[in-house]
N, C-alpha and C. Protein backbone atom coordinates (compact mmCIF):
# COMPACT_ATOMS: atom_id res chain seq x y z
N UNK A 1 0.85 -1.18 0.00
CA UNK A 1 0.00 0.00 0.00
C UNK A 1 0.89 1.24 0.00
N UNK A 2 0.40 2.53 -0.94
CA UNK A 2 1.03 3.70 -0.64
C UNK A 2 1.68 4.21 0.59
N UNK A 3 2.63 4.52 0.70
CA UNK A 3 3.10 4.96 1.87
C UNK A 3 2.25 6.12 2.66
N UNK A 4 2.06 7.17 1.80
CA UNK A 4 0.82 8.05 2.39
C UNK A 4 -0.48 7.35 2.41
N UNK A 5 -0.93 6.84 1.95
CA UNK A 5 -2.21 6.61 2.55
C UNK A 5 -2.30 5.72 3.65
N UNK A 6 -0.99 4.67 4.30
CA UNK A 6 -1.13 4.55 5.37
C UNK A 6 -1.08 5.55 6.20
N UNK A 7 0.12 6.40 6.39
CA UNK A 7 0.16 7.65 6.84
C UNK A 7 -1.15 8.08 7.79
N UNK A 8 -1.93 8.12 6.24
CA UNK A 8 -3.15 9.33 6.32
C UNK A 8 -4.12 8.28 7.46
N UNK A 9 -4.11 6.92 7.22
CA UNK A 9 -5.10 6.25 7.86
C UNK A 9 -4.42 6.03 9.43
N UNK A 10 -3.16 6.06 9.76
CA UNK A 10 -2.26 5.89 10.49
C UNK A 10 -2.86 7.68 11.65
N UNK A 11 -2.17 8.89 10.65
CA UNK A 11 -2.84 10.07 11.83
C UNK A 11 -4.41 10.48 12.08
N UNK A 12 -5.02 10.30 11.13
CA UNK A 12 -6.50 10.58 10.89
C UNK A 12 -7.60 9.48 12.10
N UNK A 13 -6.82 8.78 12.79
CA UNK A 13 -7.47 8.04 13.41
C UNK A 13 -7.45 9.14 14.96
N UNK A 14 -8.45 9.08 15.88
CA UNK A 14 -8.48 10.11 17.12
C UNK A 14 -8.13 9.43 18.38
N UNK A 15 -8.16 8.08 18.13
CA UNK A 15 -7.86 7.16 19.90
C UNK A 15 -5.82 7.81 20.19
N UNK A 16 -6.51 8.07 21.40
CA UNK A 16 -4.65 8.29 21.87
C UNK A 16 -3.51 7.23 21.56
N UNK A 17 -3.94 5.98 21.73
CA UNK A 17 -3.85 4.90 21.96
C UNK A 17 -2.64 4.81 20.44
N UNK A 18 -3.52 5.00 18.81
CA UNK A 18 -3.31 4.71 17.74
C UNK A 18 -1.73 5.81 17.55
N UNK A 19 -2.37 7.64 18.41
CA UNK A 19 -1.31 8.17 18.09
C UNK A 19 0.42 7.78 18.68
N UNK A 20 0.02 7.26 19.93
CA UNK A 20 1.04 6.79 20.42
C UNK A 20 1.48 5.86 19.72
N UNK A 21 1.55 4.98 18.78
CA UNK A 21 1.72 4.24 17.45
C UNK A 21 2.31 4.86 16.92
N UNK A 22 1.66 5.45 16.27
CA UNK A 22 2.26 6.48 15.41
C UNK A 22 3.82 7.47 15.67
N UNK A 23 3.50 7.91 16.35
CA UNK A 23 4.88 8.64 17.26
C UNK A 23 5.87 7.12 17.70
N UNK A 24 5.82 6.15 17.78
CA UNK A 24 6.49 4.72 17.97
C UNK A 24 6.90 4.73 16.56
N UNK A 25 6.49 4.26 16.02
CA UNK A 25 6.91 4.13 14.27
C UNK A 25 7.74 4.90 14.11
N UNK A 26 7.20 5.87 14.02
CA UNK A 26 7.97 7.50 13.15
C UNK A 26 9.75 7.42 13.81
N UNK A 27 9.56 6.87 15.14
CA UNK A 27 10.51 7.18 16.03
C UNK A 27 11.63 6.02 16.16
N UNK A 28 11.02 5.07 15.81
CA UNK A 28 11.66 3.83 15.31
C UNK A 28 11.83 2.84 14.15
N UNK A 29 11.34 3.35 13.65
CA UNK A 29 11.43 2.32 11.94
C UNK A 29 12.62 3.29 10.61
N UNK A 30 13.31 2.87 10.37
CA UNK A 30 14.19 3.11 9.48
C UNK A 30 13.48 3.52 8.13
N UNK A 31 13.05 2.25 7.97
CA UNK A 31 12.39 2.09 7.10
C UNK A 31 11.10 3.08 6.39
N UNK A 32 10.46 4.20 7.96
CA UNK A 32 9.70 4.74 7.40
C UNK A 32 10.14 6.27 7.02
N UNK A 33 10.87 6.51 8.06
CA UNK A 33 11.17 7.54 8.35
C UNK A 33 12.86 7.68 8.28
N UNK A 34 13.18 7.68 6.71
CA UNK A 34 15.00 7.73 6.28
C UNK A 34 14.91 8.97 6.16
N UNK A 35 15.90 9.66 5.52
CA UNK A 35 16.19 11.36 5.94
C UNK A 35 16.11 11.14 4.14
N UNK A 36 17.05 9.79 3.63
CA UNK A 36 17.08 9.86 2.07
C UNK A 36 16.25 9.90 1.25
N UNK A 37 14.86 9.01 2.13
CA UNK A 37 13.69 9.45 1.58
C UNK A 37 12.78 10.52 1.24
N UNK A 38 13.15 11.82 0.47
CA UNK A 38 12.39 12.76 0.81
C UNK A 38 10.86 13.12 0.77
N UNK A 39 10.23 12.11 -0.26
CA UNK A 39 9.02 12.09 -0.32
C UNK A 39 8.51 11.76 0.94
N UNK A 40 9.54 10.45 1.68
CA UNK A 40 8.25 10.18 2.37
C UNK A 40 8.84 11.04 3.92
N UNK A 41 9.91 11.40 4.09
CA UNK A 41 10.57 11.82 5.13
C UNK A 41 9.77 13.59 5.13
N UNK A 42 8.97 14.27 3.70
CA UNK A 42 8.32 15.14 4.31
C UNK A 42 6.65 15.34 4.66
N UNK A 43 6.50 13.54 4.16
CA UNK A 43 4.84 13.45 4.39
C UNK A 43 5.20 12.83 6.01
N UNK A 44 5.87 12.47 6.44
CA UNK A 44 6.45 12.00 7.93
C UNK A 44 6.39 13.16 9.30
N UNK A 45 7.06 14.53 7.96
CA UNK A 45 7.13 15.79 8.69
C UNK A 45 5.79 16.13 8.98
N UNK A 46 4.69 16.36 7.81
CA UNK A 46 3.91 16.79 7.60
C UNK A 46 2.66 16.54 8.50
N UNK A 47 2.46 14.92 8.77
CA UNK A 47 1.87 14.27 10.10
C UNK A 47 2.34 14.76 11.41
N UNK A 48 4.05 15.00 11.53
CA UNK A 48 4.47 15.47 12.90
C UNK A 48 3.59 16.93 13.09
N UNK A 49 3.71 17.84 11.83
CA UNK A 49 3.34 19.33 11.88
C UNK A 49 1.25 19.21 12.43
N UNK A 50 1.26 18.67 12.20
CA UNK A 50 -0.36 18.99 11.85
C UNK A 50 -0.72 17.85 13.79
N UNK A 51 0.10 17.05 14.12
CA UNK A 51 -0.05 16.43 15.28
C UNK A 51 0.57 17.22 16.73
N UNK A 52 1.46 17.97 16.39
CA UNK A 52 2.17 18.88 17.74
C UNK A 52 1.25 19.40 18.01
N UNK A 53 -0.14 19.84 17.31
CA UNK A 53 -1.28 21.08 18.03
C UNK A 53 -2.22 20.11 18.89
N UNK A 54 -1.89 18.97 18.88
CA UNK A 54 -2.48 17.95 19.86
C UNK A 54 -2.08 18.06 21.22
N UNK A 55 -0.76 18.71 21.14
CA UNK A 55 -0.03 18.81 22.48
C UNK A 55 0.36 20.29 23.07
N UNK A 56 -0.23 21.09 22.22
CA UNK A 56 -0.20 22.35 22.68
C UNK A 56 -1.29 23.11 23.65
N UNK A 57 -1.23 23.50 24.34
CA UNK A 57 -2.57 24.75 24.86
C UNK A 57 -1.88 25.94 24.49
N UNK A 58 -3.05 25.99 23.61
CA UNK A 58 -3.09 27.98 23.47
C UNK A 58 -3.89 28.43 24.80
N UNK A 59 -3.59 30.01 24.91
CA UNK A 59 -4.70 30.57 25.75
C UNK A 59 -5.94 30.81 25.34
N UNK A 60 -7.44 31.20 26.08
CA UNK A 60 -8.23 30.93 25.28
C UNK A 60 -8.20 32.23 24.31
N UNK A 61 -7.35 33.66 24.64
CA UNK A 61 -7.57 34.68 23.63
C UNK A 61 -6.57 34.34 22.58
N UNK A 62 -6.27 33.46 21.93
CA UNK A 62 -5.68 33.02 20.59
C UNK A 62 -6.54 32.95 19.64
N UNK A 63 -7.70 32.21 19.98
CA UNK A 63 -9.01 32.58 19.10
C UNK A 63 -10.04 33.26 19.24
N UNK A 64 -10.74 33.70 18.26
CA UNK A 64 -11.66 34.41 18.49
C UNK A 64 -12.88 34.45 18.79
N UNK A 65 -13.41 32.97 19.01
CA UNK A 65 -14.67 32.41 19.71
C UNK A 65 -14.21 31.00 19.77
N UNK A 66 -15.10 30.26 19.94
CA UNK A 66 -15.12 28.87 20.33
C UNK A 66 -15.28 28.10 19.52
N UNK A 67 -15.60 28.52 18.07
CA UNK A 67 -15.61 27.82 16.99
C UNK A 67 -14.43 28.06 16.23
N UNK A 68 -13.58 29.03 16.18
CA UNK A 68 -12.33 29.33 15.17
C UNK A 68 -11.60 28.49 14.98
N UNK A 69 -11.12 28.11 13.63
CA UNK A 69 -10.42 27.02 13.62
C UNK A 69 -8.72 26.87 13.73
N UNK A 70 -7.98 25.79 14.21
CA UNK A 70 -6.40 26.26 14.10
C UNK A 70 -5.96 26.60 13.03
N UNK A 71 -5.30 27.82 12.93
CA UNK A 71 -4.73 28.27 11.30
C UNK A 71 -3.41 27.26 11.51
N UNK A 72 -3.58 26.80 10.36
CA UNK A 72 -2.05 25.74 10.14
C UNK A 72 -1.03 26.78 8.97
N UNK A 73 -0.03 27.50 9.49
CA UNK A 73 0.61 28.34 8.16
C UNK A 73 1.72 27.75 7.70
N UNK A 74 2.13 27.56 6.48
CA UNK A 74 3.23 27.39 5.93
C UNK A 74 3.75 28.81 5.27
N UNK A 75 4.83 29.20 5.70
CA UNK A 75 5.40 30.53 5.45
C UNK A 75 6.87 30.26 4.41
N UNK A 76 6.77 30.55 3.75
CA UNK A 76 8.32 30.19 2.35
C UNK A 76 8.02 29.44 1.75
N UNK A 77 9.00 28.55 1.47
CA UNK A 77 9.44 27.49 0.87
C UNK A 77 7.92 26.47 1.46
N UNK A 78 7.68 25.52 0.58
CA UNK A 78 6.43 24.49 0.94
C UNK A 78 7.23 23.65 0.78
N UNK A 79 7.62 22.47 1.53
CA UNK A 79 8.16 21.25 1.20
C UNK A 79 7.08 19.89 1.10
N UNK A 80 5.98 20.34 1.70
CA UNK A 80 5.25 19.06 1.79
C UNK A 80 3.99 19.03 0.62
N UNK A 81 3.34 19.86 0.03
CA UNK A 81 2.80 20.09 -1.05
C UNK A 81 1.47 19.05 -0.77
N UNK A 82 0.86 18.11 -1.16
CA UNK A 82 0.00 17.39 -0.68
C UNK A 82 0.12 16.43 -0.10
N UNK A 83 1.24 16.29 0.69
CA UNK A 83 1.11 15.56 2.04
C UNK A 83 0.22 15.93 2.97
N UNK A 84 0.60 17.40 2.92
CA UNK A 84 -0.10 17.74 4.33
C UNK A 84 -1.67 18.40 4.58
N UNK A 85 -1.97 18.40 2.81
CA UNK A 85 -3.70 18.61 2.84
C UNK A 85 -4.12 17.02 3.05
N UNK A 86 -3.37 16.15 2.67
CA UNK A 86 -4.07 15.05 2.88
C UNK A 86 -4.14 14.29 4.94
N UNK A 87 -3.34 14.83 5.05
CA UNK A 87 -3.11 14.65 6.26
C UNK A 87 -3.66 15.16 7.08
N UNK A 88 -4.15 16.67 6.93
CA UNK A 88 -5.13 17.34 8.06
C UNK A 88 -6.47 16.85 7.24
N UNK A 89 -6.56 16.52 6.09
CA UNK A 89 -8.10 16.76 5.63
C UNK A 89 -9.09 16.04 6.48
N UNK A 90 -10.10 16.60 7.02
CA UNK A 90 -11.31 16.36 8.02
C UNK A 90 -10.86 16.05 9.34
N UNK A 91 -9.39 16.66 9.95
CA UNK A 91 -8.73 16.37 11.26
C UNK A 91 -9.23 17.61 12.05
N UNK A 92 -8.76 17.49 13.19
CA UNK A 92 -9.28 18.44 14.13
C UNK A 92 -8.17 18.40 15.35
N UNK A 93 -8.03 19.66 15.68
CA UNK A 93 -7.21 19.79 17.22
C UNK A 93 -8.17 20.39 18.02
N UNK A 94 -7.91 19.98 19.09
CA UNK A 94 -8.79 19.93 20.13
C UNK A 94 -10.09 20.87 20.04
N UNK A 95 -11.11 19.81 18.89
CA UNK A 95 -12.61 20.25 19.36
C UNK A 95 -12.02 21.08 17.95
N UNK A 96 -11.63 21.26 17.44
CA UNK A 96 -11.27 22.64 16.30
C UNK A 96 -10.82 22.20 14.62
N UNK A 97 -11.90 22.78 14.00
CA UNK A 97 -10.91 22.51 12.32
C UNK A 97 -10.09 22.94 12.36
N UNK A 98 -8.81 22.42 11.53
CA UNK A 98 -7.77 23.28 10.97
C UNK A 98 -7.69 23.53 8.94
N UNK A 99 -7.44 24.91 9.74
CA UNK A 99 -7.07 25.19 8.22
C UNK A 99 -5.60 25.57 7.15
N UNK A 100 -5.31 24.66 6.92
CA UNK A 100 -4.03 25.52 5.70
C UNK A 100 -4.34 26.75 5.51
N UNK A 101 -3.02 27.90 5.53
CA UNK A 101 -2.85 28.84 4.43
C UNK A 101 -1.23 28.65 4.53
N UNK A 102 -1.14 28.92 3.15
CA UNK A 102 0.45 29.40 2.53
C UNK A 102 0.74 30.24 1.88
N UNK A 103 1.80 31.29 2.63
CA UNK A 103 1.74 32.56 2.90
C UNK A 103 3.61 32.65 1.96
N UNK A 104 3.50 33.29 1.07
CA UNK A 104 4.66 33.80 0.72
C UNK A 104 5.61 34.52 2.03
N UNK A 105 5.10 35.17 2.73
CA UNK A 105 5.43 36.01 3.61
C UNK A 105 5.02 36.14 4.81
N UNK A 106 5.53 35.98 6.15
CA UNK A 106 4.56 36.40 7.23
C UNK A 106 3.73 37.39 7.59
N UNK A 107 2.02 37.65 7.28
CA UNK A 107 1.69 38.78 7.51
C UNK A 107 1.28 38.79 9.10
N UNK A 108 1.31 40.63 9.22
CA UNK A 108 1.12 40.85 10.77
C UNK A 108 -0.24 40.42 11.41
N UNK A 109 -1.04 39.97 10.42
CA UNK A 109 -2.40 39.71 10.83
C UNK A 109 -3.13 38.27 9.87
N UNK A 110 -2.49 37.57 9.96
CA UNK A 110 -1.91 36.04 9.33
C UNK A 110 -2.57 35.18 10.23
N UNK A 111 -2.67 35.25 12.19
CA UNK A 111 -3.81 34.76 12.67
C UNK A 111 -3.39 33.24 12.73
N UNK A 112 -1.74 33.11 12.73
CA UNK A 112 -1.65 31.79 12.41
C UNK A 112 -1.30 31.17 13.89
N UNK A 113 -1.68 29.93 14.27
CA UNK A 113 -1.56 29.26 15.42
C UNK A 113 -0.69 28.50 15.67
N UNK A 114 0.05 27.27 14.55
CA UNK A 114 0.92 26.57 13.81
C UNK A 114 1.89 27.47 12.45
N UNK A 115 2.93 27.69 13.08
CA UNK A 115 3.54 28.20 11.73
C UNK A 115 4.93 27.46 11.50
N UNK A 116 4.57 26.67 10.24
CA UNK A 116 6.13 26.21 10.03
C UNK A 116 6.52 27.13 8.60
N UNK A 117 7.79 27.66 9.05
CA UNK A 117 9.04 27.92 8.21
C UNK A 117 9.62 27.43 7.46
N UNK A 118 9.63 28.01 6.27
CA UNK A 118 10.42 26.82 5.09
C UNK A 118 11.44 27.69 4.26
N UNK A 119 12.56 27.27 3.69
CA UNK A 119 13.03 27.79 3.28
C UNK A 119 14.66 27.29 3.55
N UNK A 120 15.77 28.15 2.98
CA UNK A 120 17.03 27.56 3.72
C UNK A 120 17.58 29.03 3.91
N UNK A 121 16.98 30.12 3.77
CA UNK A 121 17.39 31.53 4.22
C UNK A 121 17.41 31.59 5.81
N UNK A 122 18.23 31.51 6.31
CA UNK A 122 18.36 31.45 7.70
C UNK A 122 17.80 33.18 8.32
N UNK A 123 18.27 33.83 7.64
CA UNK A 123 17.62 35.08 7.70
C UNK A 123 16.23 35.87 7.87
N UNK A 124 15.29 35.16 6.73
CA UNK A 124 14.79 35.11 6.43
C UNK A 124 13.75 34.47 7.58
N UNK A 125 13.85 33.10 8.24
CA UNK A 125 13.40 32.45 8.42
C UNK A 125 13.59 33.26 10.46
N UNK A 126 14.90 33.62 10.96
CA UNK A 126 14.83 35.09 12.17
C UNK A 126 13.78 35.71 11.86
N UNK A 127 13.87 36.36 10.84
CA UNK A 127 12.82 37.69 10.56
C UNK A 127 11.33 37.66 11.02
N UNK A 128 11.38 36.05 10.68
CA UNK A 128 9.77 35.41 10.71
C UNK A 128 9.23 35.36 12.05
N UNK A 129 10.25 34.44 12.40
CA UNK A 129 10.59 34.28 13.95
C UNK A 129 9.98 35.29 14.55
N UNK A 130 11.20 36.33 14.79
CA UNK A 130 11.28 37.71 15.37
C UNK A 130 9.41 38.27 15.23
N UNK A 131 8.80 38.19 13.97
CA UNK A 131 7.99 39.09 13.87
C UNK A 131 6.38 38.52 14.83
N UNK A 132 6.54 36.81 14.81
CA UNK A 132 5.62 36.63 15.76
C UNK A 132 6.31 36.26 17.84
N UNK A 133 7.18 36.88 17.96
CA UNK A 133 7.71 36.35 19.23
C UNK A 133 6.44 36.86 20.59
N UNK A 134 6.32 36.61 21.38
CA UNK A 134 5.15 36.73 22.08
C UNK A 134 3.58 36.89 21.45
N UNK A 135 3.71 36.39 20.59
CA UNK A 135 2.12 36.33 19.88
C UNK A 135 1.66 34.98 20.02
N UNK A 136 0.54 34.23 20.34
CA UNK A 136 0.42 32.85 20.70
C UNK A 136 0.69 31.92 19.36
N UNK A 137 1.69 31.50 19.23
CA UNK A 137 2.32 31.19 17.63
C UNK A 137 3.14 30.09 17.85
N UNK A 138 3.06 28.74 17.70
CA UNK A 138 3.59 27.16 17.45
C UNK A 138 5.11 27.49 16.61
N UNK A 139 6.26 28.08 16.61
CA UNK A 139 6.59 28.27 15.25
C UNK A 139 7.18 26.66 15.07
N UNK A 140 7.35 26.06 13.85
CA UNK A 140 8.56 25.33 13.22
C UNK A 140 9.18 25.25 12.16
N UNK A 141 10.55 24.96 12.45
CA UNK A 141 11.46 25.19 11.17
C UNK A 141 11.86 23.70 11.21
N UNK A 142 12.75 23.80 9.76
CA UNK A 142 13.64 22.69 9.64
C UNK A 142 14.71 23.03 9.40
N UNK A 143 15.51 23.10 10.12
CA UNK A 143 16.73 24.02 10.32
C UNK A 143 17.75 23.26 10.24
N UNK A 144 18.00 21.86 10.60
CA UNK A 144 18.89 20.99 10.56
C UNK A 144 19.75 20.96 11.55
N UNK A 145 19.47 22.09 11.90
CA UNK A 145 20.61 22.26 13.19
C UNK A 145 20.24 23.77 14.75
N UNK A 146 19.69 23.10 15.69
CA UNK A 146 18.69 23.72 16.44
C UNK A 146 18.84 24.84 16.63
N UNK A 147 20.96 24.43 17.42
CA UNK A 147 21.28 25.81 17.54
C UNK A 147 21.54 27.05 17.20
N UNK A 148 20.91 27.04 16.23
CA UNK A 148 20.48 27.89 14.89
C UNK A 148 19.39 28.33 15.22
N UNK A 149 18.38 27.75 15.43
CA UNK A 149 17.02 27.87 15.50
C UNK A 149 16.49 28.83 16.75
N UNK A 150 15.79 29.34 16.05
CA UNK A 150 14.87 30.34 17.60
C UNK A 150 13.85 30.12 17.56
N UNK A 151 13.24 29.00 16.58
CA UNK A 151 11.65 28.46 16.10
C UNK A 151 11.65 27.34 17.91
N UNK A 152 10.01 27.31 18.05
CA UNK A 152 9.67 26.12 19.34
C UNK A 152 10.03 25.07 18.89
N UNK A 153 10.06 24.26 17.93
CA UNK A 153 10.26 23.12 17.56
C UNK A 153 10.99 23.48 16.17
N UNK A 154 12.10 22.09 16.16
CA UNK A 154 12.91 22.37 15.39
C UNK A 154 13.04 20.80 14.80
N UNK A 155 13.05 20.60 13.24
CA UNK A 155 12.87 19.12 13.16
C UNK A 155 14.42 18.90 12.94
N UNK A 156 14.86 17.80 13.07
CA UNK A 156 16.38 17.49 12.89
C UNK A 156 16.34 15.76 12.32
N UNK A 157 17.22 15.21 11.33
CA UNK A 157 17.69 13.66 11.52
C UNK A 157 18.81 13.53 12.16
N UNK A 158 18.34 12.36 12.87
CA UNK A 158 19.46 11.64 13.69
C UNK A 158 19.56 10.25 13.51
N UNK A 159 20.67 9.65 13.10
CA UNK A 159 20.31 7.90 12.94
C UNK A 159 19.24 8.11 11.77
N UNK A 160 19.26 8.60 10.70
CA UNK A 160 18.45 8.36 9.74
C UNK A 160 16.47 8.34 10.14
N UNK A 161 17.00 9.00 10.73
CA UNK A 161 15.09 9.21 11.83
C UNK A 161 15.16 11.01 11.69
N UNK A 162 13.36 11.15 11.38
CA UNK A 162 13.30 12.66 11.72
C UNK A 162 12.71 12.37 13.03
N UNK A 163 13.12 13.49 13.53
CA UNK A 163 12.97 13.45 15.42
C UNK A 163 12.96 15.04 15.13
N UNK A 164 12.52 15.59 16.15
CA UNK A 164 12.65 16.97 16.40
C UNK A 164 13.29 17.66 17.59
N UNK A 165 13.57 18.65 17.73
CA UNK A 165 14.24 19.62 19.33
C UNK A 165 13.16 20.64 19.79
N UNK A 166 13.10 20.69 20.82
CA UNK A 166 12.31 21.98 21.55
C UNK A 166 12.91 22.91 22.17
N UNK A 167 12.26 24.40 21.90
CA UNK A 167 13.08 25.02 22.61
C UNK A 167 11.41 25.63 23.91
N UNK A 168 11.87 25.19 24.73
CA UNK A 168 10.38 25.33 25.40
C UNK A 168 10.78 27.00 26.35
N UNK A 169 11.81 27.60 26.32
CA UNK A 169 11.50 28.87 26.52
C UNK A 169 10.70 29.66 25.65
N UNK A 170 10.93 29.23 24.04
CA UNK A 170 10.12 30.02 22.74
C UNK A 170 8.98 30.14 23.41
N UNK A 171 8.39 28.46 23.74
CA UNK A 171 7.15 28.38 23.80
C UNK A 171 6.93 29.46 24.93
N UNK A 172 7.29 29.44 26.31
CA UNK A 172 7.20 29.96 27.42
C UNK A 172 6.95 31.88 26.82
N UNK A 173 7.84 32.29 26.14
CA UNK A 173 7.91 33.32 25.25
C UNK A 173 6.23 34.28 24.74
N UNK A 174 6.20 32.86 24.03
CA UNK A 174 4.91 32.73 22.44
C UNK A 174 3.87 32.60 23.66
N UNK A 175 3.41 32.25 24.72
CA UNK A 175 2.01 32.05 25.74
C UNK A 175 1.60 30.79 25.47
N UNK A 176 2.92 29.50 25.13
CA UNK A 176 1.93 28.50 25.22
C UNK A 176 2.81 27.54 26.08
N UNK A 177 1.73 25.96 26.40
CA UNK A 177 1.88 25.56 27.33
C UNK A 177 2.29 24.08 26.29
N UNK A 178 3.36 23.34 25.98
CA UNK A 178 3.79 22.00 25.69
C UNK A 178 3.40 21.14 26.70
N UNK A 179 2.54 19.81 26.29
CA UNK A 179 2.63 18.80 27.24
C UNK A 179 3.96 18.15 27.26
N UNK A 180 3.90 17.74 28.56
CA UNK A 180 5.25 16.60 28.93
C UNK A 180 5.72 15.76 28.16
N UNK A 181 4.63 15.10 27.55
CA UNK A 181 4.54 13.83 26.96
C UNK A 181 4.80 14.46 25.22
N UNK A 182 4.70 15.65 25.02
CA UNK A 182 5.68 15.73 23.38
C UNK A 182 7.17 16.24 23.96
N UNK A 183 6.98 16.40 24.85
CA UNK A 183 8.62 17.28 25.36
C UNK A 183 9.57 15.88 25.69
N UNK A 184 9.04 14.69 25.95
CA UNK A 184 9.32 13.43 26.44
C UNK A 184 9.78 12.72 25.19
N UNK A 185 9.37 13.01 24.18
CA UNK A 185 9.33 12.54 22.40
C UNK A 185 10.98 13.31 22.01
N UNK A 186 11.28 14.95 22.11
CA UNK A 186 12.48 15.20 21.53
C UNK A 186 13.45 14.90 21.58
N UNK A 187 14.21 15.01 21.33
CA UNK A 187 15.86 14.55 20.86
C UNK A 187 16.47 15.42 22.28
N UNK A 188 16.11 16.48 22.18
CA UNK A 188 16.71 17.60 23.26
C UNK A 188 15.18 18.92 23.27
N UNK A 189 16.06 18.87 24.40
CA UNK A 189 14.85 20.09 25.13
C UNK A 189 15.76 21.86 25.53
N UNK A 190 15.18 22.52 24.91
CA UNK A 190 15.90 23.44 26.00
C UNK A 190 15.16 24.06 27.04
N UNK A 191 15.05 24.17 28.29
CA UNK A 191 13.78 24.26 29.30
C UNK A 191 13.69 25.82 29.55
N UNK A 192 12.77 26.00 29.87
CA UNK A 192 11.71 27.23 30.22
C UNK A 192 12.58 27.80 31.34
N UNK A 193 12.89 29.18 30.97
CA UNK A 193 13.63 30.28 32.44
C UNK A 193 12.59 31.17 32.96
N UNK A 194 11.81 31.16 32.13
CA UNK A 194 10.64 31.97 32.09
C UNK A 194 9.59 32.08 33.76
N UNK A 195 8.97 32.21 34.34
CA UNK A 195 8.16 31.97 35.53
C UNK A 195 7.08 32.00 34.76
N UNK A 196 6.56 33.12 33.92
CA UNK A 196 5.32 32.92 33.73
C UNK A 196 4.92 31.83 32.89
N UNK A 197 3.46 31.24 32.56
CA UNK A 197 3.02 30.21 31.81
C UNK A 197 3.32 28.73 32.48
N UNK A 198 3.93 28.97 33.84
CA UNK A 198 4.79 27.38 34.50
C UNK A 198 3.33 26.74 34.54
């Protein structure tokens, strides 16, 4: 069977139970998740991107009523192209549609909840950073290399596995709250100095 459409049948399922599977696989199989693979190493990403808002709390003024849905943004470069409509299509984070937009550019009123960074302009990709820092904003890049990174989550291969890094001060930063249990998943953590949001 297609590799994405297990995928899709693989995240699209809602029991905790299945995602914890899922995050097992991704985290251990060679086979699914090679770095050489790029097709499938960014429909791999693309499930991680659209699953971290499972483990996030926003505050409740991030949205604007109780129906708004998570904006999912891709800002630059798109690497995942229809991986990742197929992957959110008819998904939900907590109680909430999400919606794609892909944004040439970060706008100041973009409203985005999830924002991954694409691109290999390191510059470019600060700027972005910089322009949502205390705004309630998920950022991620793929930076390859964290300490680079000022994004919350940062995807990296290691051992031929995509795994990701956290920087959970960002989050502490941005007003949001990471569960344990994705902070328990990274490669490395960098922890919260912050008091507020503990």
């Amino acid at each position: 069977m297609e590799f994405l459409t297990i995928l899709q049948r693989i995240v699209t399922r809602s029991n905790r139970a299945h995602l914890w599977l899922f995050v097992f696989m991704a985290l251990t199989s060679g086979a699914v998740a090679t770095a050489h693979a790029g097709v499938e190493e960014y429909a791999l990403k693309a499930a991680f991107l659209y699953k971290f808002g499972l483990f996030v709390e926003w505050p409740g003024s991030a949205f604007s009523s109780p129906s708004s849905p998570v904006n999912l943004c891709i800002a630059g470069e798109d690497p995942f192209g229809e991986a990742l409509d197929k992957v959110v299509a008819g998904g939900r984070i907590n109680g909430r549609n999400v919606m794609i937009h892909r944004l040439k550019e970060m706008e100041p009123d973009s409203s985005c909840h999830i924002l991954f960074i694409g691109g290999s302009d390191a510059e470019s990709k600060a700027r972005m950073i910089k322009s949502v820092r205390g705004r309630n904003v998920l950022t991620v890049t793929d930076a390859g290399n964290s300490e680079t990174s000022a994004a919350i989550i940062n995807f990296v291969i290691a051992d031929n596995r995509v795994r990701f890094d956290i920087n959970d001060e960002a989050a502490a930063q941005n007003g949001l709250v990471l569960s344990s249990k994705l902070m328990s998943l990274a490669l490395n953590v960098k922890k919260r100095t912050s008091k507020e949001n503990r």
